[in-house]
Protein backbone atom coordinates (compact mmCIF):
# COMPACT_ATOMS: atom_id res chain seq x y z
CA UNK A 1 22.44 97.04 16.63
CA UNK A 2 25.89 97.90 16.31
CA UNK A 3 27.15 94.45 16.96
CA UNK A 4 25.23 93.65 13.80
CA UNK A 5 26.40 96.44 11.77
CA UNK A 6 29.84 95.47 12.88
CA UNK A 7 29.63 92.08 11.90
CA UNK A 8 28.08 92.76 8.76
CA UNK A 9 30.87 95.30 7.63
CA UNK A 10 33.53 92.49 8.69
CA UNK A 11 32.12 89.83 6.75
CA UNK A 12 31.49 92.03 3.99
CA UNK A 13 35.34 92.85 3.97
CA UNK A 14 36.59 89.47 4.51
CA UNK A 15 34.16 88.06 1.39
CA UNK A 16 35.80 90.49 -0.75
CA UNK A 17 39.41 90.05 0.29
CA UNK A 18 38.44 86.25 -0.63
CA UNK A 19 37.02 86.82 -3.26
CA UNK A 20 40.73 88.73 -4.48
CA UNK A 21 42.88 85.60 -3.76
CA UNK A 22 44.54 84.02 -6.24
CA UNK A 23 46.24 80.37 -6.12
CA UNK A 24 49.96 82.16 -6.75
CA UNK A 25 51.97 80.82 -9.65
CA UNK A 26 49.45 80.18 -12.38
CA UNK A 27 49.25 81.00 -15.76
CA UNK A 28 46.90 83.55 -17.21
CA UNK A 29 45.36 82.01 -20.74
CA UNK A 30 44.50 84.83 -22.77
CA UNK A 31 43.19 84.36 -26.19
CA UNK A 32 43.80 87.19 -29.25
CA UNK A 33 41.08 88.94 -30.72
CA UNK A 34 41.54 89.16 -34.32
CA UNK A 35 43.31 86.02 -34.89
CA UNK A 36 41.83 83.72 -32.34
CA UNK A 37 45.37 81.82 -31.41
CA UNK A 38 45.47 81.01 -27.79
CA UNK A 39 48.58 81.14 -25.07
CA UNK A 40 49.54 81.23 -21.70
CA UNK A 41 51.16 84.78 -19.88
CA UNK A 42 53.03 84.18 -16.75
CA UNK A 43 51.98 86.50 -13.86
CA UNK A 44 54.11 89.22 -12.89
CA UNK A 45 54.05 91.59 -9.60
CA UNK A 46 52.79 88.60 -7.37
């Protein structure tokens, strides 16, 4: 039973740390609100 738990808890934590990744060096598109106009923002901190 604990093997299971164990298991379970890793794959839970792995799945998340996944699901975190990012490719690296894209750009973010972000689109305004009250105008509409579209653009790209470069990623900083990575």
């Amino acid at each position: 039973m604990k093997k299971l738990v164990l298991w379970t808890l890793i794959s839970a934590f792995v799945l998340s740390m996944a699901a975190c990744a990012t490719t690296g060096g894209e750009a973010m598109r972000v689109k305004c609100p009250s105008c509409g106009y579209e653009f790209d923002v470069e990623r900083y901190g990575r």
